[in-house]
N, C-alpha and C. Protein backbone atom coordinates (compact mmCIF):
# COMPACT_ATOMS: atom_id res chain seq x y z
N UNK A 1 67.13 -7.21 3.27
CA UNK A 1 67.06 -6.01 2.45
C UNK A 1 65.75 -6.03 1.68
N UNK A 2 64.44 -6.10 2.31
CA UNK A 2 62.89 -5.30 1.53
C UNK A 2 63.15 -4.21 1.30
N UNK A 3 63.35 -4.41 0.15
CA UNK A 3 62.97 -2.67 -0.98
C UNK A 3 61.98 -3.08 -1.78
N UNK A 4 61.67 -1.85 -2.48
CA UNK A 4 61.00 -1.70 -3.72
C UNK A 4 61.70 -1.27 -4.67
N UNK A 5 63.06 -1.55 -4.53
CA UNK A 5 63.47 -0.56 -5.95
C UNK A 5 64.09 -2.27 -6.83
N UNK A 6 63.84 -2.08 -8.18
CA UNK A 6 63.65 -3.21 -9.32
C UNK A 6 65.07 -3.61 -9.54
N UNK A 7 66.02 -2.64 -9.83
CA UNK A 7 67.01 -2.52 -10.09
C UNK A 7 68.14 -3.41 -9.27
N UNK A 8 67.49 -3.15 -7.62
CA UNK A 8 68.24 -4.30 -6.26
C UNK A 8 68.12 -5.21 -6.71
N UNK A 9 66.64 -5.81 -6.92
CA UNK A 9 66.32 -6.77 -6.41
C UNK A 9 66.61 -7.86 -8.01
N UNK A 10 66.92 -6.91 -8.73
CA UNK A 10 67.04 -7.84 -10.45
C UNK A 10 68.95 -8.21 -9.60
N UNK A 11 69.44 -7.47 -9.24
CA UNK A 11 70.68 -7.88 -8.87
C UNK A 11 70.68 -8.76 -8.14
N UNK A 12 69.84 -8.61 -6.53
CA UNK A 12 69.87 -9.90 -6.36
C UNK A 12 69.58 -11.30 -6.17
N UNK A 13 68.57 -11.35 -7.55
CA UNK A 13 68.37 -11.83 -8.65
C UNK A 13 69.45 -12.77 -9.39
N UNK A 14 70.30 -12.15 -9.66
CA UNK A 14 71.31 -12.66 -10.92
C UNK A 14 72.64 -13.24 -9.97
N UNK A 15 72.66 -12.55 -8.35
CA UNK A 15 73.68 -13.01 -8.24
C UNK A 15 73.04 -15.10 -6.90
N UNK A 16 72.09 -14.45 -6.91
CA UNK A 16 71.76 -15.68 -6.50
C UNK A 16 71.72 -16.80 -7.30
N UNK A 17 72.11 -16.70 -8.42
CA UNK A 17 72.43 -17.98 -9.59
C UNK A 17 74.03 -18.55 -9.31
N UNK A 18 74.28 -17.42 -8.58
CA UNK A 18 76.27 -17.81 -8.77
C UNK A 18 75.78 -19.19 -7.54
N UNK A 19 77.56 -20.04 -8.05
CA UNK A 19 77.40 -21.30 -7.30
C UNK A 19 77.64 -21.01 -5.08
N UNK A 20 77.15 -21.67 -4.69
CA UNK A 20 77.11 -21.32 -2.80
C UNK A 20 76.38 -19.73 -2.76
N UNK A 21 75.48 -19.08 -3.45
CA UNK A 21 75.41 -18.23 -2.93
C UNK A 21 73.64 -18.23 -2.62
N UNK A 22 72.86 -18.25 -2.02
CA UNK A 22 71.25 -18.05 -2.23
C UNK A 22 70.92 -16.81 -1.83
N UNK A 23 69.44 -16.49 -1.79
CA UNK A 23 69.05 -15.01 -1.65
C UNK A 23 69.95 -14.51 -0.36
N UNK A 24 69.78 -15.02 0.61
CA UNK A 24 70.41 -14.28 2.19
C UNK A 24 71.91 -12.95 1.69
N UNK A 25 72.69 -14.50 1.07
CA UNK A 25 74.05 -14.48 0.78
C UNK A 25 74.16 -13.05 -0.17
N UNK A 26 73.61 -13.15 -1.49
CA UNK A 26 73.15 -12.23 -2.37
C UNK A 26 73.11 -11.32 -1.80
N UNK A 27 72.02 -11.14 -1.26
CA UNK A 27 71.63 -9.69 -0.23
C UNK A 27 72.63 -9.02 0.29
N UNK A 28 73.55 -10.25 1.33
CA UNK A 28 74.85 -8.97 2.03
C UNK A 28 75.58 -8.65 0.79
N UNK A 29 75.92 -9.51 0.22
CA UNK A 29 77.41 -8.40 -0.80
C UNK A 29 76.37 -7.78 -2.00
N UNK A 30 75.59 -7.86 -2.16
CA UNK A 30 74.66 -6.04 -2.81
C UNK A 30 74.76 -5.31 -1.84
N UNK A 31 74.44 -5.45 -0.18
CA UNK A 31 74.70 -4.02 0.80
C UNK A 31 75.76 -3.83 1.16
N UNK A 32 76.99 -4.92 0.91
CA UNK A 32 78.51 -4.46 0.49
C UNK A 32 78.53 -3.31 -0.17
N UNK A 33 78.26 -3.91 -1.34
CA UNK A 33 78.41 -3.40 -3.05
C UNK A 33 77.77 -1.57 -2.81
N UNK A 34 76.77 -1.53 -2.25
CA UNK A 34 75.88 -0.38 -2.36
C UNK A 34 76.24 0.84 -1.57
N UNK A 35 76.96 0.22 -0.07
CA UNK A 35 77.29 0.83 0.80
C UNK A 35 79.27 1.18 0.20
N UNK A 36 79.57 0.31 -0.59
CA UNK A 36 81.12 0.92 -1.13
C UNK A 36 81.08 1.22 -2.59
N UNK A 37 79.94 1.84 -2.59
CA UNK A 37 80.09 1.66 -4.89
C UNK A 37 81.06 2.35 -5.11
N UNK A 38 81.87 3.69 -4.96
CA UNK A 38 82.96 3.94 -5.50
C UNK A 38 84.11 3.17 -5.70
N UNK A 39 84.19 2.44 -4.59
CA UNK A 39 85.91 1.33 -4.53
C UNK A 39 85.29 0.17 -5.04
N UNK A 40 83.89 -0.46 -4.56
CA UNK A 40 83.76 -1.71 -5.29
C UNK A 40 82.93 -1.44 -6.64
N UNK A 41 82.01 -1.13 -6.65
CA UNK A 41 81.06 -1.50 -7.94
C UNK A 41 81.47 -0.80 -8.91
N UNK A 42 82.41 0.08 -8.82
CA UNK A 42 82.87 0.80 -10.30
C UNK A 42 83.71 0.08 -10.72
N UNK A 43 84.66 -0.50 -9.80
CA UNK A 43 86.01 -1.46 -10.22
C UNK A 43 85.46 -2.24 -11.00
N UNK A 44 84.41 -3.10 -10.02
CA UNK A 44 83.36 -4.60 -10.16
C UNK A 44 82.93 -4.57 -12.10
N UNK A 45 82.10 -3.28 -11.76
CA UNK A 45 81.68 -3.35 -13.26
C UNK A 45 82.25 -3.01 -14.63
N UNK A 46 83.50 -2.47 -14.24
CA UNK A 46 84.49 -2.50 -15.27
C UNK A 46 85.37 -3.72 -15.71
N UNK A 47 85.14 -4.91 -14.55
CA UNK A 47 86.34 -5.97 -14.62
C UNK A 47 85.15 -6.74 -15.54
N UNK A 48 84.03 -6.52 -15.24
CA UNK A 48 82.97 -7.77 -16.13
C UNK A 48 82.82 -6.94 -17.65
N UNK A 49 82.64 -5.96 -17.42
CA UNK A 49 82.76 -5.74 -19.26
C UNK A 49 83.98 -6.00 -20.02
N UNK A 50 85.10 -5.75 -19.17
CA UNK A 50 86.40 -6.35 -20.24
C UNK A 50 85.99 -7.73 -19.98
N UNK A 51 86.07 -8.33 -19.24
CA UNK A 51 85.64 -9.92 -19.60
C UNK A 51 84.42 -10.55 -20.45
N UNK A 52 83.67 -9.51 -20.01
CA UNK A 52 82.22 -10.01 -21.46
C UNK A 52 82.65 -9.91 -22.86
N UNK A 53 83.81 -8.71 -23.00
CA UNK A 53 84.04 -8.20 -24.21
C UNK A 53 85.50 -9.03 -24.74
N UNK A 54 86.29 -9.10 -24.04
CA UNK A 54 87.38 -9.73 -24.35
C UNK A 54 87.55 -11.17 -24.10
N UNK A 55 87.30 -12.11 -23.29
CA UNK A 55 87.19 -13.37 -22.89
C UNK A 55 86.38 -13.93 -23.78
N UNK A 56 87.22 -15.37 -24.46
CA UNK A 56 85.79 -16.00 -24.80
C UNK A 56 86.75 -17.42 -24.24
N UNK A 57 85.70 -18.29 -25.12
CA UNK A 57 86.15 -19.87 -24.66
C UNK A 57 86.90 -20.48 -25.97
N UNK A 58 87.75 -20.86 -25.82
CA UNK A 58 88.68 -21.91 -27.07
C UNK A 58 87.80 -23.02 -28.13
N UNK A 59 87.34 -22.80 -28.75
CA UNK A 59 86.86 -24.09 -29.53
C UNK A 59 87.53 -25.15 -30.18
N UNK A 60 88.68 -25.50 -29.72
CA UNK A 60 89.67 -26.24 -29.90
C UNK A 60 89.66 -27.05 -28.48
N UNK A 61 89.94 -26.65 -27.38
CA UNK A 61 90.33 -26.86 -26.17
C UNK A 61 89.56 -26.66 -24.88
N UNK A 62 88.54 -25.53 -25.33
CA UNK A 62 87.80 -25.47 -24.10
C UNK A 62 88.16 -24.31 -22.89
N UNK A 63 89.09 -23.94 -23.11
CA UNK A 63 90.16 -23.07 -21.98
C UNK A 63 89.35 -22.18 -22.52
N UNK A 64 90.00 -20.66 -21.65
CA UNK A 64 89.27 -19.47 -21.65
C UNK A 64 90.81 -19.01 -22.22
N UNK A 65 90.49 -17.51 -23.17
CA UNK A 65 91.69 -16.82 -24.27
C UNK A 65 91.03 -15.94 -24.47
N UNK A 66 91.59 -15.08 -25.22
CA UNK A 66 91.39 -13.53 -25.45
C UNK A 66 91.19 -13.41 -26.23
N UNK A 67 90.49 -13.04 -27.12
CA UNK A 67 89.55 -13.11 -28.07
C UNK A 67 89.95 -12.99 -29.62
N UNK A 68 91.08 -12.07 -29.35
CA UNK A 68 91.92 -12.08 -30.78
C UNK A 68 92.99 -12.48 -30.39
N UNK A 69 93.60 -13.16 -29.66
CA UNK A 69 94.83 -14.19 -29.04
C UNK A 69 94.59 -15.62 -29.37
N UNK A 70 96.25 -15.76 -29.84
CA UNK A 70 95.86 -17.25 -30.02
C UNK A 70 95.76 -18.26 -28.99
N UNK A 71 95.32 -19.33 -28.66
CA UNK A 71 94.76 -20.24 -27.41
C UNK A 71 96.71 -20.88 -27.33
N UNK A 72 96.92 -20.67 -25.89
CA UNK A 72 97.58 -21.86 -25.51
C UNK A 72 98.01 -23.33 -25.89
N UNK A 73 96.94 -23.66 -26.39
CA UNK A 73 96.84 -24.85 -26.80
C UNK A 73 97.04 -25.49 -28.14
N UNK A 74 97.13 -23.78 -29.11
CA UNK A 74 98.02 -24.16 -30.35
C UNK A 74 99.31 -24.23 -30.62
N UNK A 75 99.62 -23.52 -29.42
CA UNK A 75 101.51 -23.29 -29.52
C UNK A 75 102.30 -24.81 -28.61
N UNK A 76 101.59 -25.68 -27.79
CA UNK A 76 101.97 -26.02 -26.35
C UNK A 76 101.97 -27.70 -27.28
N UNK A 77 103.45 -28.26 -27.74
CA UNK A 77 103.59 -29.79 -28.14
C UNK A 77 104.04 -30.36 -27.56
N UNK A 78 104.25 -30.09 -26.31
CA UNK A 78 105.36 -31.16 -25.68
C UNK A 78 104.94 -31.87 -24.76
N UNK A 79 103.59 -32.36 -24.85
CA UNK A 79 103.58 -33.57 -23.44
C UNK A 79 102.88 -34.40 -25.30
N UNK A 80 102.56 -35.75 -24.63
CA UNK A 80 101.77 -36.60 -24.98
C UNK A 80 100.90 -37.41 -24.40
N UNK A 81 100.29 -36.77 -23.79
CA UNK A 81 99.17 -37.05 -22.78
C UNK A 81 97.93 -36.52 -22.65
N UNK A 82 96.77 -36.43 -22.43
CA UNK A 82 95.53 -35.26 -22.61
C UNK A 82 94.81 -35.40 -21.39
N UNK A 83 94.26 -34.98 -20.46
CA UNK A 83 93.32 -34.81 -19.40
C UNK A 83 92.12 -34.16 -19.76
N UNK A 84 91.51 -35.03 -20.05
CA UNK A 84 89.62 -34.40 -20.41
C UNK A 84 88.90 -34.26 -19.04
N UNK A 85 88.94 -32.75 -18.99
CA UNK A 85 87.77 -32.81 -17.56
C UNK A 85 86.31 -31.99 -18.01
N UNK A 86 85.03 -32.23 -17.10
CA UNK A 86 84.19 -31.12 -17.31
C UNK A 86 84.20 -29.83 -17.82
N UNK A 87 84.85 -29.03 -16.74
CA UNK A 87 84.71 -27.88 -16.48
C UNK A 87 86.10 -27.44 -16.16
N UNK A 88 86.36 -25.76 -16.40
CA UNK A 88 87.44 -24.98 -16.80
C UNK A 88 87.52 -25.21 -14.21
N UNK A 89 86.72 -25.35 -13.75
CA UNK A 89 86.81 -25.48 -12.46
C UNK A 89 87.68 -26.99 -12.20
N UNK A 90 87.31 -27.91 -12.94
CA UNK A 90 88.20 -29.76 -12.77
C UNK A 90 89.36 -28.88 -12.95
N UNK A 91 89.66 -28.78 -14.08
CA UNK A 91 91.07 -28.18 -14.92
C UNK A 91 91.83 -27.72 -13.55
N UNK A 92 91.56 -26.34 -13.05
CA UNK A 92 92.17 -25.66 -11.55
C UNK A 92 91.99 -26.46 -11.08
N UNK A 93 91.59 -27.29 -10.25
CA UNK A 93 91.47 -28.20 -9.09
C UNK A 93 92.70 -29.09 -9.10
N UNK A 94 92.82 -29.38 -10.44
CA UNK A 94 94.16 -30.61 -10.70
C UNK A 94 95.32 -29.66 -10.84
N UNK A 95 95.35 -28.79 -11.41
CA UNK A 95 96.86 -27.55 -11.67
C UNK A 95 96.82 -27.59 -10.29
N UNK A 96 95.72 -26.49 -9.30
CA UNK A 96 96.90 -26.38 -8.41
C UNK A 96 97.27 -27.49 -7.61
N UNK A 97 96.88 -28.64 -7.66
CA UNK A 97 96.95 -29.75 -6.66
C UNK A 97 98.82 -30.33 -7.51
N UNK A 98 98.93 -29.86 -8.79
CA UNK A 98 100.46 -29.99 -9.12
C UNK A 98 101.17 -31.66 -9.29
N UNK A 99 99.30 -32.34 -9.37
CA UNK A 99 99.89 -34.07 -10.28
C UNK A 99 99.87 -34.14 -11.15
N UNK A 100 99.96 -33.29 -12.35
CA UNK A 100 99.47 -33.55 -13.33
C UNK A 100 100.20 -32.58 -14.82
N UNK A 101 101.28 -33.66 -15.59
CA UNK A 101 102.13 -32.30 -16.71
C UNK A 101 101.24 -32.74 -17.65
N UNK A 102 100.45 -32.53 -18.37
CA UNK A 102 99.89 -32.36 -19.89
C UNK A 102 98.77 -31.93 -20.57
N UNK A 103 98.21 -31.87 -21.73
CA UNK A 103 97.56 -31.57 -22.35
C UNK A 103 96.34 -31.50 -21.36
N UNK A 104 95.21 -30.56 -21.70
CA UNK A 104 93.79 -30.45 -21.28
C UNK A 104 93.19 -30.69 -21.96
N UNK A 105 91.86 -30.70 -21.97
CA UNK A 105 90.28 -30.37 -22.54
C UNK A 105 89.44 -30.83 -21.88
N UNK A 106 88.82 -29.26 -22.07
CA UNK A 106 87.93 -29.30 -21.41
C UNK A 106 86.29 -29.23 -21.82
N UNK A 107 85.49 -29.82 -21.64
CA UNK A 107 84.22 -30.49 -22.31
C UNK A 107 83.08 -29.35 -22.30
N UNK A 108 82.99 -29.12 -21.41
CA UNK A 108 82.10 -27.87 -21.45
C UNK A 108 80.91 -28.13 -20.38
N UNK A 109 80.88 -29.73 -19.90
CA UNK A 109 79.74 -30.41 -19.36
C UNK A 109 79.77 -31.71 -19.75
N UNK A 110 78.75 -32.29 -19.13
CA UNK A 110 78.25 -33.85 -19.63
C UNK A 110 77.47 -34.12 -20.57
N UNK A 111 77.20 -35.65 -20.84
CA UNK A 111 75.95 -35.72 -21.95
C UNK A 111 74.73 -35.86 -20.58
N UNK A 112 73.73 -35.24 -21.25
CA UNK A 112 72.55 -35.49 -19.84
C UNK A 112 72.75 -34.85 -18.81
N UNK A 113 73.46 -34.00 -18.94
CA UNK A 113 73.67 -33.49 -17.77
C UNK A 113 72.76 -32.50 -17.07
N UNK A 114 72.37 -32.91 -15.48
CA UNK A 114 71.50 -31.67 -15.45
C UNK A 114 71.28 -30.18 -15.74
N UNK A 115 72.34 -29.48 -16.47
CA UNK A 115 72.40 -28.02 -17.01
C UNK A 115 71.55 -28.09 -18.35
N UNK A 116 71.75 -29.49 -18.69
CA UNK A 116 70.93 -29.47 -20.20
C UNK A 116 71.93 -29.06 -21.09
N UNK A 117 73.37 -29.40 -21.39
CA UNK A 117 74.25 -29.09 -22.17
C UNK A 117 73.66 -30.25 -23.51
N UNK A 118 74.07 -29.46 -24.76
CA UNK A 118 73.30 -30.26 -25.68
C UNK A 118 74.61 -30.95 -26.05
N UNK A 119 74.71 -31.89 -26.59
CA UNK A 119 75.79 -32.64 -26.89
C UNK A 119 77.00 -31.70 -28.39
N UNK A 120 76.22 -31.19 -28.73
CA UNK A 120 76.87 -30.25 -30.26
C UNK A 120 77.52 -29.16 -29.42
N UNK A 121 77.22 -29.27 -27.73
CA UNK A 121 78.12 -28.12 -27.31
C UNK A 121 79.41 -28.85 -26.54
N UNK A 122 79.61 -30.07 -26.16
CA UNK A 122 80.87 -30.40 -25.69
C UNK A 122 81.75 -30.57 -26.71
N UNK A 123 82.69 -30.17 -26.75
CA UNK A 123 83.91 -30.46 -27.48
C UNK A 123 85.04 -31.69 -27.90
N UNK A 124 84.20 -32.66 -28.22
CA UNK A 124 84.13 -33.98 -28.27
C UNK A 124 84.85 -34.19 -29.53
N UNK A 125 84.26 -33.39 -30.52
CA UNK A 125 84.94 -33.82 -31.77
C UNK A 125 86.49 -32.99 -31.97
N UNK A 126 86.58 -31.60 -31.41
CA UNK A 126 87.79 -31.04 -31.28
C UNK A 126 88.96 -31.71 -30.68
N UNK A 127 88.47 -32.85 -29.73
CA UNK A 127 89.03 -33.40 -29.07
C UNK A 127 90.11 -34.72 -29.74
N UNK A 128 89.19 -34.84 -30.85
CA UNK A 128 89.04 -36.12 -31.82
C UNK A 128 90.76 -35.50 -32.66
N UNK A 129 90.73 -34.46 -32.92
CA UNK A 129 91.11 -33.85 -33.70
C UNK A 129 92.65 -33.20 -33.15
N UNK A 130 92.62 -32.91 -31.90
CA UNK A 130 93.29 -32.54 -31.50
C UNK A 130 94.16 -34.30 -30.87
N UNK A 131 93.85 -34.88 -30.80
CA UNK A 131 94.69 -36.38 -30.36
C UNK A 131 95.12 -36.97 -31.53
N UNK A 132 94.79 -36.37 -32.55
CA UNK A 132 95.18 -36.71 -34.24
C UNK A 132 96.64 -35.66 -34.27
N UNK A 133 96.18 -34.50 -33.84
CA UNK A 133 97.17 -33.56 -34.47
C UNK A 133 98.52 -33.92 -33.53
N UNK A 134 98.42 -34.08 -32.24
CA UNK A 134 99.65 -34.01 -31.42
C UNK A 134 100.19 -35.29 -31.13
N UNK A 135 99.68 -36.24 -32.29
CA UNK A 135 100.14 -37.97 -32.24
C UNK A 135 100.19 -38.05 -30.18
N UNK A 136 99.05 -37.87 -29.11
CA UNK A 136 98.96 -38.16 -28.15
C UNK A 136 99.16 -39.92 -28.12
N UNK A 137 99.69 -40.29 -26.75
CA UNK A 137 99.75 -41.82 -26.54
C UNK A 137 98.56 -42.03 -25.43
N UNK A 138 98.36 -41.04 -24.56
CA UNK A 138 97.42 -41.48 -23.64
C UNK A 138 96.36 -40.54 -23.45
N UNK A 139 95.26 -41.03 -23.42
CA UNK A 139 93.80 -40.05 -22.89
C UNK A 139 93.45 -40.50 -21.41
N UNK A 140 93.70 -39.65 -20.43
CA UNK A 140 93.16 -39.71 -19.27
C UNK A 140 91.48 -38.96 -18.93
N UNK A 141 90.72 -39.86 -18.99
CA UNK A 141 89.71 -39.27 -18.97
C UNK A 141 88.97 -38.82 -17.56
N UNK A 142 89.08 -37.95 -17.15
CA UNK A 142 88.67 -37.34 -15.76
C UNK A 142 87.56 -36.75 -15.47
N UNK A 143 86.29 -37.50 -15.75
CA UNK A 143 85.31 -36.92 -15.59
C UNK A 143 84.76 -37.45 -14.19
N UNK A 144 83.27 -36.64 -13.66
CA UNK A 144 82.72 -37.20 -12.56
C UNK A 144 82.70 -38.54 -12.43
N UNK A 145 83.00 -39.09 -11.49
CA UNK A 145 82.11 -40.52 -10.93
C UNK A 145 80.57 -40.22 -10.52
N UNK A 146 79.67 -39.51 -11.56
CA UNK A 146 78.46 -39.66 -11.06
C UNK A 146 78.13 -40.62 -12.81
N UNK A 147 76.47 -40.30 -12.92
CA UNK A 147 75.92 -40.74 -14.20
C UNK A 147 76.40 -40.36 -15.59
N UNK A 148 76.23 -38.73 -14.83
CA UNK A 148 76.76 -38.40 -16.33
C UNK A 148 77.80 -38.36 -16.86
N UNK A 149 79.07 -38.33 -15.73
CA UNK A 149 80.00 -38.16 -16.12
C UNK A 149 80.73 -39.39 -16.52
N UNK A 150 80.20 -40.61 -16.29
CA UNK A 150 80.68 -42.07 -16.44
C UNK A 150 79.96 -42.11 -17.55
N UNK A 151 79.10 -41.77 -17.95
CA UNK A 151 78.36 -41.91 -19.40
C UNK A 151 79.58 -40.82 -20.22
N UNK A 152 79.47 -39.57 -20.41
CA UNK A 152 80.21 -39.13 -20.79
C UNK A 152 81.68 -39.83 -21.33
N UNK A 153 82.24 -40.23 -20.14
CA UNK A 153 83.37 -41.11 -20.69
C UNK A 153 83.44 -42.42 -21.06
N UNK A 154 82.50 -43.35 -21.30
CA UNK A 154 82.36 -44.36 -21.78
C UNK A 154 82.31 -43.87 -23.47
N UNK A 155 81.35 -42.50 -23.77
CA UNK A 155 80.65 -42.38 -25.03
C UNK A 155 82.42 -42.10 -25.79
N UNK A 156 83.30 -41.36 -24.78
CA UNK A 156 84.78 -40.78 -25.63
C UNK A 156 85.14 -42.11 -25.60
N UNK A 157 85.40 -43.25 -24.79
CA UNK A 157 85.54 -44.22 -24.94
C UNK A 157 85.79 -44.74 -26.42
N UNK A 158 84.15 -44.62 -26.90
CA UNK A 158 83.60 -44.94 -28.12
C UNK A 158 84.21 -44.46 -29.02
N UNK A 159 84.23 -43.09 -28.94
CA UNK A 159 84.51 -42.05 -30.17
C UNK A 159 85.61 -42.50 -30.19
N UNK A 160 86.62 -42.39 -29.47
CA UNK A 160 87.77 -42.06 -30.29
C UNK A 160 88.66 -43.51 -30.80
N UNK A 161 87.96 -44.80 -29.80
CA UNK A 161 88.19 -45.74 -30.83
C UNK A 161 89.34 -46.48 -31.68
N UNK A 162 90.61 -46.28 -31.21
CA UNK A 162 91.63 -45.60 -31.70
C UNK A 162 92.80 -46.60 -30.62
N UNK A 163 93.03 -48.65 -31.21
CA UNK A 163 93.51 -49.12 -30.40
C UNK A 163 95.32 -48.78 -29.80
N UNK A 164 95.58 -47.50 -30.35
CA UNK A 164 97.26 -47.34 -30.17
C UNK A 164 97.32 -46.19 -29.16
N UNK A 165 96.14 -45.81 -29.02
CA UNK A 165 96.06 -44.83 -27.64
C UNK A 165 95.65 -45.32 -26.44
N UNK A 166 95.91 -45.57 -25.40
CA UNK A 166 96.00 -45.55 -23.96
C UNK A 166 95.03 -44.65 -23.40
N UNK A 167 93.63 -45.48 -23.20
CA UNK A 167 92.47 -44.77 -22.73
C UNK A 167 92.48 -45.17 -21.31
N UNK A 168 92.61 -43.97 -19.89
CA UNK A 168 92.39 -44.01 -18.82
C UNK A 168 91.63 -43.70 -17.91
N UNK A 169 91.27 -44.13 -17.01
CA UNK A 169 90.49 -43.33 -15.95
C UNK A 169 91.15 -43.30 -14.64
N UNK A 170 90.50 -41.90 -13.80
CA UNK A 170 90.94 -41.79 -12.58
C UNK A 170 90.51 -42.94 -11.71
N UNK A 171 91.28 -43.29 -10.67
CA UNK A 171 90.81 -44.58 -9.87
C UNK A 171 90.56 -44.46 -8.84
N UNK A 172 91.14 -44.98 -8.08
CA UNK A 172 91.20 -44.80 -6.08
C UNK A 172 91.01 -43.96 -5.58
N UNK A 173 89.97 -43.47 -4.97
CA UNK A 173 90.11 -42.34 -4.11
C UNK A 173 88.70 -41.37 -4.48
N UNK A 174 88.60 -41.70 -5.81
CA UNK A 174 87.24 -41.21 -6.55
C UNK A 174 86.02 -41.58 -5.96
N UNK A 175 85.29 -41.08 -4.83
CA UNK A 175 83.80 -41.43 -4.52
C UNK A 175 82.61 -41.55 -5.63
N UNK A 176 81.97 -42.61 -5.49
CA UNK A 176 81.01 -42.88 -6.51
C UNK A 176 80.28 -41.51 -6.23
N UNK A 177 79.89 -40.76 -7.62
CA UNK A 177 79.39 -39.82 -7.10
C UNK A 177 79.71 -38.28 -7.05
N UNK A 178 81.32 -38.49 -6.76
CA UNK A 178 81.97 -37.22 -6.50
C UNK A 178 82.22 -36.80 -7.60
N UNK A 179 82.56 -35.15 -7.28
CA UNK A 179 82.67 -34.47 -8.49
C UNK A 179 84.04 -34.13 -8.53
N UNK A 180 84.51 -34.00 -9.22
CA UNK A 180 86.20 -33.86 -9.56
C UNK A 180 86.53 -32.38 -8.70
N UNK A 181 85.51 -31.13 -9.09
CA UNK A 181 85.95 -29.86 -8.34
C UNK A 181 86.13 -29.66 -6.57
N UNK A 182 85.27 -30.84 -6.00
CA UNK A 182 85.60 -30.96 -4.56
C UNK A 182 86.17 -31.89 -3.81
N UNK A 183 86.93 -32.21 -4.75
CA UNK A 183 87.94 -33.31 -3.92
C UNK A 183 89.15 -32.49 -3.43
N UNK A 184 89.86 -32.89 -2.79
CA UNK A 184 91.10 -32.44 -2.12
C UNK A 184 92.31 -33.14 -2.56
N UNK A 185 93.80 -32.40 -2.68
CA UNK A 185 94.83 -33.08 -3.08
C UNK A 185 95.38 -34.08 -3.23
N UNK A 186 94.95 -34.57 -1.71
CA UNK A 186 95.36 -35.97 -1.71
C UNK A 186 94.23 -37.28 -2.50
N UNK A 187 93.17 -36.76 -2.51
CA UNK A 187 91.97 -37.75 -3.05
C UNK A 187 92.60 -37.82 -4.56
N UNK A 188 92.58 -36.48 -5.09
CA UNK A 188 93.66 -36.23 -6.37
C UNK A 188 94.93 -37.13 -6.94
N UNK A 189 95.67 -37.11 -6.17
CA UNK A 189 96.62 -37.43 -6.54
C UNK A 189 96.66 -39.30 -6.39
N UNK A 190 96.05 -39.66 -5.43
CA UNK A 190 96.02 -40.83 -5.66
C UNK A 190 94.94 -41.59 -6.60
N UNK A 191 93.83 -40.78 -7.14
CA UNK A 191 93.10 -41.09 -8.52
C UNK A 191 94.06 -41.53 -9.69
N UNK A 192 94.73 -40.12 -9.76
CA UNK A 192 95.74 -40.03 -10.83
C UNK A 192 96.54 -41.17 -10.95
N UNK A 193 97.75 -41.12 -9.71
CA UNK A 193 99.04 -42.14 -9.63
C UNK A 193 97.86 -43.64 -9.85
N UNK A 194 96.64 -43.84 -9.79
CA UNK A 194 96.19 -45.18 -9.98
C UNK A 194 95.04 -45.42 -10.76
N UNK A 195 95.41 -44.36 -11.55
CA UNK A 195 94.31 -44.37 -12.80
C UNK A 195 94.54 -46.01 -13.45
N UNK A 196 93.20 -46.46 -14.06
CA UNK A 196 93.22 -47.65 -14.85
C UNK A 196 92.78 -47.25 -16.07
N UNK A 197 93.05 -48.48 -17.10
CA UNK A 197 92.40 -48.67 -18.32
C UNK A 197 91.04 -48.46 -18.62
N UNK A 198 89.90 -47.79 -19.29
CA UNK A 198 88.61 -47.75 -18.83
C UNK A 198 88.02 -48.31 -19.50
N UNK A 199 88.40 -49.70 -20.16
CA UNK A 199 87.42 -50.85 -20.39
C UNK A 199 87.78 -51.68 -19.13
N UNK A 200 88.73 -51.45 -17.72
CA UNK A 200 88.87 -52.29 -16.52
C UNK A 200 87.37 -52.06 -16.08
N UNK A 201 86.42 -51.16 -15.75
CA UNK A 201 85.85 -50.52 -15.47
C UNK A 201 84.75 -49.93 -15.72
């Protein structure tokens, strides 16, 4: 799709940032988009302004909530357990894979991480706060097996410091390396069922 018109090409532009997609990809669903704008791009651009406008992110928890709604995560006492992952994408990966009953949070990113997340933006200390409030017994910490994410959980390690809680990590099945969002059920579930202590480690 060579045009000259600014307006295409800023689109596809913006959508070549989304994750699997590069210019080629971009290109067909704008001549989707262009060739159906009544059924798609009017829908399309109405579903992203209620979400720009109404969606935000939890600063407690990390989850996504409605903007004048209260988060999930203030009403919800009944596990005693917490799963710290990256990204609101780890979080789905483990729900639907269906090993896993308790608490979330979610970080926002790594320390160092290549996005350049600054550390005042993971939710580290909410976290602190929230394993205070719900007298939790165990922190399963589920971050990447790459750098950052093993840094990352060494540093909660640190923080929270705290010898009557049960600090874990995912185990078996975890590729050095891998990222929690592309593993498959079964890699899943046997992390989980053989998570260790993460001073083993």
């Amino acid at each position: 799709m060579d045009n000259n018109i600014p307006d295409i090409n800023e689109l596809i532009k913006q959508f070549s940032k989304l994750p699997g997609l590069g210019p080629k990809s971009a290109k067909r669903i704008i001549l989707k988009l262009i060739n159906n704008k009544e059924n798609m791009v009017k829908p399309l651009a109405k579903s992203l302004a209620q979400v720009y406008k109404n969606v935000v992110r939890c600063s407690d928890c990390g989850n996504l909530k409605i903007i004048d709604k209260v988060c999930i995560c203030s009403n919800d006492n009944s596990y005693d357990k917490i799963c710290v992952v990256e990204s609101l994408a780890d979080m789905w990966v483990i729900e639907s894979a269906n090993i896993y009953k308790g608490h979330y949070h979610i970080l926002g990113g790594t320390l160092n991480s290549s996005e350049n997340y600054e550390q005042k933006n993971l939710l580290i200390d909410s976290l602190l706060k929230r394993i205070k409030k719900n007298n939790l017994k165990e922190v399963i910490i589920a971050t990447s097996a790459t750098v950052e994410g093993q840094t990352t959980a060494h540093y909660i390690e640190d923080t929270i410091n705290n010898n009557k809680i049960k600090i874990t990590k995912l185990a078996q099945g975890l590729p050095v390396g891998g990222e929690i969002e592309q593993l498959d059920d079964g890699t899943l579930f046997s992390a989980f069922k053989n998570r260790v202590p993460v001073s083993d480690g």
